[in-house]
Protein backbone atom coordinates (compact mmCIF):
# COMPACT_ATOMS: atom_id res chain seq x y z
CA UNK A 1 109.84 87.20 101.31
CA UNK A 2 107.70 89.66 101.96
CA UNK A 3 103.64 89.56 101.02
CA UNK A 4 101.84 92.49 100.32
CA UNK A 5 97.96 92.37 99.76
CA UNK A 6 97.01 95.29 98.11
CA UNK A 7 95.20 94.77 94.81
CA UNK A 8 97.16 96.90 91.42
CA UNK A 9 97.12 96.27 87.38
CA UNK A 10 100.22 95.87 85.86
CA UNK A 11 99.41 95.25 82.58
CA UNK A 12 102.77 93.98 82.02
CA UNK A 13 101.56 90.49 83.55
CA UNK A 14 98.53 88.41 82.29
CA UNK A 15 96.37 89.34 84.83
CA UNK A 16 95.98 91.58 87.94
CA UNK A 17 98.49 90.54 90.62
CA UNK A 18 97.32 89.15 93.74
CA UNK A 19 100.44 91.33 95.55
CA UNK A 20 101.41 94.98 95.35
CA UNK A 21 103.28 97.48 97.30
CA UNK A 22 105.98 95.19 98.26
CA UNK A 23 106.88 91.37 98.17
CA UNK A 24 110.19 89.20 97.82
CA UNK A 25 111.27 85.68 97.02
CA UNK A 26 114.50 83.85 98.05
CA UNK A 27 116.33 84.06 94.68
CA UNK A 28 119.84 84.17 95.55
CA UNK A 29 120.40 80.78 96.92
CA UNK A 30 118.43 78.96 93.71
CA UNK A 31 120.67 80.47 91.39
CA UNK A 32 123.69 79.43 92.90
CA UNK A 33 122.41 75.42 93.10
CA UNK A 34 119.77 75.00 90.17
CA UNK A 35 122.06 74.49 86.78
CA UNK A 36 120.30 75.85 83.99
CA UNK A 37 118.07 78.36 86.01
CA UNK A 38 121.46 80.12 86.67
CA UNK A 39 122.34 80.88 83.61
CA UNK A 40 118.53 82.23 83.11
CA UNK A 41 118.61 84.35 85.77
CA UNK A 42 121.68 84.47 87.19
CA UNK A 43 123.01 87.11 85.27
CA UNK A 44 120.24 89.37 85.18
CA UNK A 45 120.62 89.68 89.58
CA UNK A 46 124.51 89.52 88.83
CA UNK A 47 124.30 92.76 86.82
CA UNK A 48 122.14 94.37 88.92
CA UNK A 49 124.26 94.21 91.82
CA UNK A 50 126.97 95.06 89.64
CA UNK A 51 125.47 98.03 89.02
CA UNK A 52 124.45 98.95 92.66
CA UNK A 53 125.98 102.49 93.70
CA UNK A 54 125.97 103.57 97.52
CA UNK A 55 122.93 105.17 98.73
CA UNK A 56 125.10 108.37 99.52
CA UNK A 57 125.32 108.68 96.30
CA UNK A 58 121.87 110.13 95.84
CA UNK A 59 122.84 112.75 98.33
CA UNK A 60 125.25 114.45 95.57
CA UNK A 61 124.84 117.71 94.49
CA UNK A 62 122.30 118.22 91.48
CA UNK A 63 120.09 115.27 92.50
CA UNK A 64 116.74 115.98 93.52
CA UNK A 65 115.71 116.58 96.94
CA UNK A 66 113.43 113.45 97.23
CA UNK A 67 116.59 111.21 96.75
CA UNK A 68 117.73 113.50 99.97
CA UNK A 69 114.40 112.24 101.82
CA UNK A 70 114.36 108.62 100.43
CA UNK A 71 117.89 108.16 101.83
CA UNK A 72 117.28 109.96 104.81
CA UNK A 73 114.30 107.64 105.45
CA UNK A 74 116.33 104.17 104.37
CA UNK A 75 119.31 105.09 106.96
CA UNK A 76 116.80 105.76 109.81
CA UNK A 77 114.67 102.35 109.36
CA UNK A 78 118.06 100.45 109.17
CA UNK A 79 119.22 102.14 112.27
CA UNK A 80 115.71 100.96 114.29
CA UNK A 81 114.99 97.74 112.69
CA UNK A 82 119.46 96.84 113.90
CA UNK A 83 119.49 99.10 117.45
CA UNK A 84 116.22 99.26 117.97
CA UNK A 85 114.87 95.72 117.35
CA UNK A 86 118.22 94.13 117.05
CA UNK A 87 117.50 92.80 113.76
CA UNK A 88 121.02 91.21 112.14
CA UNK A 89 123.71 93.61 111.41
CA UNK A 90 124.23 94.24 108.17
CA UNK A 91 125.02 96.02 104.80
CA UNK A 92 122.21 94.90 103.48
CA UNK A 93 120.26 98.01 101.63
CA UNK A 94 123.16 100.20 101.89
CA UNK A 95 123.49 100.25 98.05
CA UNK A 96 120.86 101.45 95.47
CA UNK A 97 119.78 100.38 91.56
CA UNK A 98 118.05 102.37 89.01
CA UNK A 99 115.45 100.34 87.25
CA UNK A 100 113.35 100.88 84.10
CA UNK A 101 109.68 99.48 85.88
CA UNK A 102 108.27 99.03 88.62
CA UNK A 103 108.70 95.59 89.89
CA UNK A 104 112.17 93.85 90.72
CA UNK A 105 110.89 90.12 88.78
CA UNK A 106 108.18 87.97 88.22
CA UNK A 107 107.38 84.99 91.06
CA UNK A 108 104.85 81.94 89.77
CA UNK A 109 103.18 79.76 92.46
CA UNK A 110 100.84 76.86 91.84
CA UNK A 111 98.09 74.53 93.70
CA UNK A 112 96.00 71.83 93.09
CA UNK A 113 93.17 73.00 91.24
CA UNK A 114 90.71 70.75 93.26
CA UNK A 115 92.38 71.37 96.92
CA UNK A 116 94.66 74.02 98.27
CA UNK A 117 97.81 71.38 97.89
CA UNK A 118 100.28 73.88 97.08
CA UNK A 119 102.89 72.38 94.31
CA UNK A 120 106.51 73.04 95.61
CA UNK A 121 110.24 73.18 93.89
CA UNK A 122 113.00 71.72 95.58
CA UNK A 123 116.76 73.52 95.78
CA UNK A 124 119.48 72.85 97.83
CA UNK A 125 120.33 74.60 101.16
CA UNK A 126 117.17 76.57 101.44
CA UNK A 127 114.69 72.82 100.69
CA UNK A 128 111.42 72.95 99.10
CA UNK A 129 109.51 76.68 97.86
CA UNK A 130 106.34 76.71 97.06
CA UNK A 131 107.31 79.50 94.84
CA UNK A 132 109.98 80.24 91.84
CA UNK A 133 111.25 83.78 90.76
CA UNK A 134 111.75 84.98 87.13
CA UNK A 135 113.69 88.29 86.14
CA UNK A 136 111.87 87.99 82.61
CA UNK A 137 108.79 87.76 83.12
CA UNK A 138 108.58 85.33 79.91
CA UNK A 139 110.58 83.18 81.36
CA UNK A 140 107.91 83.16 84.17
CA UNK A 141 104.98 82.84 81.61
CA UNK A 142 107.18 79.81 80.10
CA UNK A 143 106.93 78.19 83.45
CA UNK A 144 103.30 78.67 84.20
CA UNK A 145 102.63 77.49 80.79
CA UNK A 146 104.18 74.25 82.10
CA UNK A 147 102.08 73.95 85.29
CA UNK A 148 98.76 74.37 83.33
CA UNK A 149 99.95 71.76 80.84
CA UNK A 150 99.54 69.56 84.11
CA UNK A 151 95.89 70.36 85.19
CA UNK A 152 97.72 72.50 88.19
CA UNK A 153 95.96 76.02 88.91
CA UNK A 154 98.63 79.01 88.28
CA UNK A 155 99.36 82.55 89.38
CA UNK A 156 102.07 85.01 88.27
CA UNK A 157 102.91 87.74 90.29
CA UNK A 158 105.10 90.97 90.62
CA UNK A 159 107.53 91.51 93.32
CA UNK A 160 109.70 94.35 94.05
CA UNK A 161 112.45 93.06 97.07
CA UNK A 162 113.77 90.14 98.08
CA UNK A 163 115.97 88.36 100.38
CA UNK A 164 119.37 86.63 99.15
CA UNK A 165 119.91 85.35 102.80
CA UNK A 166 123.24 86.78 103.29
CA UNK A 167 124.79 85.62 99.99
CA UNK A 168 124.89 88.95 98.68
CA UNK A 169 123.99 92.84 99.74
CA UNK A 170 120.57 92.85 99.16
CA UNK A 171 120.22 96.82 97.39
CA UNK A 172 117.37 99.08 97.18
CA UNK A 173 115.71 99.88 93.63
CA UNK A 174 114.42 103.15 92.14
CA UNK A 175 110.45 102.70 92.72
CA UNK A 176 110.61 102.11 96.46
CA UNK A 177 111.76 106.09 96.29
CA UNK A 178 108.35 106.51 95.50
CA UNK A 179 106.80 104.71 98.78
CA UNK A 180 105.31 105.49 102.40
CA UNK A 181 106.98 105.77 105.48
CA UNK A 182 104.92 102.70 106.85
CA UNK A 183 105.34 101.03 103.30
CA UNK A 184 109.65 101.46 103.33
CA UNK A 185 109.53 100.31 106.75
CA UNK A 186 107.46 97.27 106.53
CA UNK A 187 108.97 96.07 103.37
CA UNK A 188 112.76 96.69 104.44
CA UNK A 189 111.69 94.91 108.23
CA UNK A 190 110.49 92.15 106.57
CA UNK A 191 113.64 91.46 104.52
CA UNK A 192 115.99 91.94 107.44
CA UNK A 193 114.13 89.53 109.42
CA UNK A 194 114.62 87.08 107.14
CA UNK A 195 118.18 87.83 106.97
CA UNK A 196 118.45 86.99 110.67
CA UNK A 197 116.10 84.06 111.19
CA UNK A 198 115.77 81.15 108.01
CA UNK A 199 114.62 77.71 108.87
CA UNK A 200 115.35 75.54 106.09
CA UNK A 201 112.48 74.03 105.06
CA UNK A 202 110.01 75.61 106.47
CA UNK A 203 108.73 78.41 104.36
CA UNK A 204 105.69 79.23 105.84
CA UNK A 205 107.07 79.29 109.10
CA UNK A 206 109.48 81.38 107.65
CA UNK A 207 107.24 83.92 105.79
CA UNK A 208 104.12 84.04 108.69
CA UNK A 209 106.98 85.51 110.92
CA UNK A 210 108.73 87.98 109.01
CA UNK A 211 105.23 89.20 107.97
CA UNK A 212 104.17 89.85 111.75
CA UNK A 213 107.74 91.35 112.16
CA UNK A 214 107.64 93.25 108.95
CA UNK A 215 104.40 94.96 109.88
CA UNK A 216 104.70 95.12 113.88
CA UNK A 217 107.76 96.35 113.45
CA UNK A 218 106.41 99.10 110.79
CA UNK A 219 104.15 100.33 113.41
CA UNK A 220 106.50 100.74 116.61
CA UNK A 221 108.73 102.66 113.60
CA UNK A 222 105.97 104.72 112.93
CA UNK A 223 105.05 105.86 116.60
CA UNK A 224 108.81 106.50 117.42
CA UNK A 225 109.21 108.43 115.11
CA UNK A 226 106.06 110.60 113.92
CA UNK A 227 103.59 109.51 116.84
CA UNK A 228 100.28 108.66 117.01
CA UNK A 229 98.55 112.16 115.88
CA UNK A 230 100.34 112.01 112.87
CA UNK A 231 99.29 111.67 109.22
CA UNK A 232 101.62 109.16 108.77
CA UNK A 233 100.08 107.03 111.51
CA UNK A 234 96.40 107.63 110.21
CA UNK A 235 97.64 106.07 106.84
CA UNK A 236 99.39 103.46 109.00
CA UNK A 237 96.21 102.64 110.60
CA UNK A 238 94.17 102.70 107.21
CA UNK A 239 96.65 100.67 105.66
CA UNK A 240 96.47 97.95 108.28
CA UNK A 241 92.95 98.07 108.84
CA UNK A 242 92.02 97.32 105.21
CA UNK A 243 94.98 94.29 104.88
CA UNK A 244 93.12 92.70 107.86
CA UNK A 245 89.82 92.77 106.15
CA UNK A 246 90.90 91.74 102.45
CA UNK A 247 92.81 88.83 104.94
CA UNK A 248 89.67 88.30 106.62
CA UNK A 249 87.63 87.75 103.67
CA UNK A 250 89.51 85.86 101.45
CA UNK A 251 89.30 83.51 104.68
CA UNK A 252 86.02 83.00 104.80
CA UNK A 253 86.30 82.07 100.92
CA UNK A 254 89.05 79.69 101.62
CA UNK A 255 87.12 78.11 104.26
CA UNK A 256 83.81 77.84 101.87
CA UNK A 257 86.12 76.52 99.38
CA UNK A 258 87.61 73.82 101.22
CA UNK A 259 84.54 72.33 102.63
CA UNK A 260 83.56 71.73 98.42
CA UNK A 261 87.10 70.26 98.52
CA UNK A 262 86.43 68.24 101.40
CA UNK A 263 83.04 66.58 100.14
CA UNK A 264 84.68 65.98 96.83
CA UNK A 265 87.48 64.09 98.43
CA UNK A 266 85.53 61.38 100.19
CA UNK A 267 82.94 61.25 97.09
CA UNK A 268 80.05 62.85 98.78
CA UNK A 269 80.25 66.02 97.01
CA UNK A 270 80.14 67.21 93.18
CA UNK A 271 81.47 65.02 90.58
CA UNK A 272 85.13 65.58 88.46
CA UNK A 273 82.81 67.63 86.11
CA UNK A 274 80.95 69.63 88.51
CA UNK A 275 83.87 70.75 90.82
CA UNK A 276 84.81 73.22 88.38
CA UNK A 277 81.48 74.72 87.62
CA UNK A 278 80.18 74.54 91.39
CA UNK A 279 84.18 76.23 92.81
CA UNK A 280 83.52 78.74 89.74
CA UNK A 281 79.93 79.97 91.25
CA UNK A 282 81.55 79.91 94.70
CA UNK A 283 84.27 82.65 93.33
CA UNK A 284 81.45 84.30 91.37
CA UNK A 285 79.48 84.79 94.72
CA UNK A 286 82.14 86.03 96.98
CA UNK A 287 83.26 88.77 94.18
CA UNK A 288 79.79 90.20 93.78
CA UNK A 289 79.50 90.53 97.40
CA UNK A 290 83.00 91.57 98.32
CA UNK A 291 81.97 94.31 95.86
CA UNK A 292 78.48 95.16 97.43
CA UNK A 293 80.41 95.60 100.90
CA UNK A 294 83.20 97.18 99.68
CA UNK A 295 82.34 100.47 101.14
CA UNK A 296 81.23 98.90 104.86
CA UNK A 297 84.66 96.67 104.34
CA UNK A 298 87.29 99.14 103.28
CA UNK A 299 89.15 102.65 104.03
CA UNK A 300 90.71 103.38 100.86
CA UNK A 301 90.34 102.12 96.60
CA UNK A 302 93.52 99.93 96.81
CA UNK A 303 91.58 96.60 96.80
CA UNK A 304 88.80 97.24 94.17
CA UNK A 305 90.31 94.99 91.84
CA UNK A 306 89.69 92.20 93.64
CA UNK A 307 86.05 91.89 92.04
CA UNK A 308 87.09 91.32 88.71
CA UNK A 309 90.39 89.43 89.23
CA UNK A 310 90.06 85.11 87.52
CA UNK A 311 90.65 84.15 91.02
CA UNK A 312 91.98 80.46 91.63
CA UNK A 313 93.36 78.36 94.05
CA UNK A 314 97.01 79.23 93.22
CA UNK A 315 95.73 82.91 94.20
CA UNK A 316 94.37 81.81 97.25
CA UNK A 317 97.02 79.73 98.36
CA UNK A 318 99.33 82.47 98.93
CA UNK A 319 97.33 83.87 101.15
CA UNK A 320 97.12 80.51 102.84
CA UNK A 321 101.19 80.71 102.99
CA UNK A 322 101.16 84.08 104.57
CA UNK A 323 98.22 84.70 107.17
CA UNK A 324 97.39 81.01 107.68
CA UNK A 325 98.76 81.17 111.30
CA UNK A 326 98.50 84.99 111.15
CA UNK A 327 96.63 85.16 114.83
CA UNK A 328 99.33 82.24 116.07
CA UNK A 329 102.15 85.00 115.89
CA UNK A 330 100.09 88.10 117.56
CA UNK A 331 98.74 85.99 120.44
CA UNK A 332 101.96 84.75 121.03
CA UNK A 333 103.62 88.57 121.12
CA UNK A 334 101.04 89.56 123.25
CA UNK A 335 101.11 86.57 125.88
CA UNK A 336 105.30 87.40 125.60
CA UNK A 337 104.60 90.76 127.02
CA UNK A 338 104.72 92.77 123.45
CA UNK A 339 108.62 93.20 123.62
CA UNK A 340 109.55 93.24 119.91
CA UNK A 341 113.28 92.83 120.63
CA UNK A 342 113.13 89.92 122.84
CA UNK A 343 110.35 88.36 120.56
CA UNK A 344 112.74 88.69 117.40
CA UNK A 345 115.79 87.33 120.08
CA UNK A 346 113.70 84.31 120.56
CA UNK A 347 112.92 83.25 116.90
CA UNK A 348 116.86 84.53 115.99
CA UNK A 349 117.60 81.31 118.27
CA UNK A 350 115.44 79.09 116.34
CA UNK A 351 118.63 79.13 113.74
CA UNK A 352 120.49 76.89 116.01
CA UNK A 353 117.52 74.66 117.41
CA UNK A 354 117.11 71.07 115.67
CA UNK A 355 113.49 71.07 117.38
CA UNK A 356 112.34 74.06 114.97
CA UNK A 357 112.98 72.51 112.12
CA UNK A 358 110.74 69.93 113.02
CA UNK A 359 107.93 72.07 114.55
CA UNK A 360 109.02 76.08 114.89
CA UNK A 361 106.00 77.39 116.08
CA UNK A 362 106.27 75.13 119.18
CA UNK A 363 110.02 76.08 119.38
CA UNK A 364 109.01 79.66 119.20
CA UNK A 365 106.76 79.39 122.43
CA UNK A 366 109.22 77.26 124.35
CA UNK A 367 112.07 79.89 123.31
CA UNK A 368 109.97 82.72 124.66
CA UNK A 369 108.99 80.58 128.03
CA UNK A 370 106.01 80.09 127.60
């Protein structure tokens, strides 16, 4: 699954969505185990990869010539992310669907609303998700609706790829035609990484990695293959400079927020009844001055929204799930001698390793020697 953090309105969804450009959940696998959430959503992804047509079909005669580019660009990140990082080989976005929006289905996550105890679902093969995918988004409303009947904070969010883990070819869909180089890259990195390395059980393992691979990988793409005076790597540069800071801050909120949580827990903070009032000021604070320093903080517009977005812990979680450990994985690639290959060989063992399910990072370090 792939986490983008780029701020953008779809009005579609109740409010603004905490991720962007690109994202994915690990769909596939739930429907084929969880009963009634099959038939919910089963046939929605069934249809859609029914309806899948080769890329090379954009490449016939009449179409128009960004389909030519598009495909050009998709065949060229699959070749470096399988000979070039020697990501799992693959048909896996070989095959293309035309969609009516912009977003592939709607993901909720929940948490605690008084500590970032992120509420999980359980499924067979793939273990507990903190996360659960909807192709109608009602359906995903439905569900959130049933977290907030239980005092839990919730967040719906859009998400345009995802990962069926090899059950399926996982296609390509009409609005990525309409991203970067660095964007395609990232997002189509990310998913084959998880295609090669899944530890059951272990999601945040799971995601933390494929979102250093997704965007290292993005990067060594981009240098190979417009180099570093390009525009392309400028934008690449911009884009990465400004994820870091939004990362960055929401940190520091996280870590304000969980000393309140911590005081509350052993009694020697605010009350049941203040919690809510004093975590609501904490918010409050952070958005007004995210948005006083958004010019000294930030490149580009992309994360505006931020200020005005009814923020909660669900929200924050997920940002907790993805760039918790976010240093862990880039001090470990740089101690490793920055070989992307041989980094990727190393967690692609972790698939047959009984120790990583119990502790991967630590499996991770002993598979690269050090």
């Amino acid at each position: 699954m792939r986490n983008s953090v780029e701020t953008r309105d779809r009005r579609l969804f109740a409010s603004p969505l905490p991720v962007a450009a690109s994202a994915g959940f690990l769909l596939a696998a739930f429907l084929l185990f969880s009963g009634c959430y099959t038939l919910t959503q089963g046939t929605t992804l069934l249809s859609y990869l029914g309806r899948a047509v080769p890329l090379e079909s954009l490449l016939e005669e009449g179409v128009p010539v960004e389909n030519h580019h598009f495909v050009g660009r998709v065949l060229d990140i699959r070749r470096f992310a399988m000979e070039k990082l020697g990501l799992k080989e693959s048909k896996n976005y070989t095959r293309f669907v035309e969609l009516d929006r912009d977003y592939l289905a709607a993901v909720v996550s929940a948490c605690a609303p008084d500590s970032f105890t992120r509420y999980e679902w359980w499924f067979p093969i793939v273990g507990k998700m903190p996360y659960k995918g909807f192709f109608n988004v009602e359906d995903a409303r439905k569900e959130a609706e049933k977290l907030r009947a239980k005092g839990l904070d919730v967040w719906i969010r859009g998400v345009d790829a995802f990962s069926t883990l090899g059950w399926f070819q996982d296609p390509l869909y009409s609005y990525m035609r309409e991203y970067s180089a660095y964007q395609l890259a990232n997002l189509l990195i990310h998913e084959l990484l998880h295609a090669t390395v899944f530890i059951s059980g272990q999601t945040q393992f799971d995601e933390e990695l494929a979102e250093f691979v997704g965007s290292e990988g993005a990067r060594l793409y981009i240098i190979e293959t417009f180099g570093v005076d390009s525009g392309e790597y400028r934008e690449m540069e911009d884009s990465q400079a400004d994820s870091t800071a939004f990362v960055a801050f929401l940190q520091e909120l996280i870590a304000e927020l969980e000393v309140l949580y911590a005081d509350y827990a052993v009694g020697q903070g605010p009350t049941a009844e203040e919690l809510p009032v004093q975590k609501a000021a904490v918010i409050k604070a952070a958005q007004e001055r995210f948005l006083a320093e958004y010019e000294t903080m930030f490149r580009r517009d992309n994360y505006r929204g931020f200020a005005t977005m009814e923020i909660n812990n669900a929200y924050l979680e997920l940002y907790r799930l993805y760039y918790g450990e976010n240093k862990f994985y880039r001090d470990l690639y740089e101690r490793s001698g920055r070989d992307l290959p041989q980094f990727i060989a190393a967690a692609e063992s972790l698939n047959r390793s009984a120790a990583a399910k119990k502790d991967p990072r630590k499996a991770l370090e002993q598979a690269l020697g050090l």
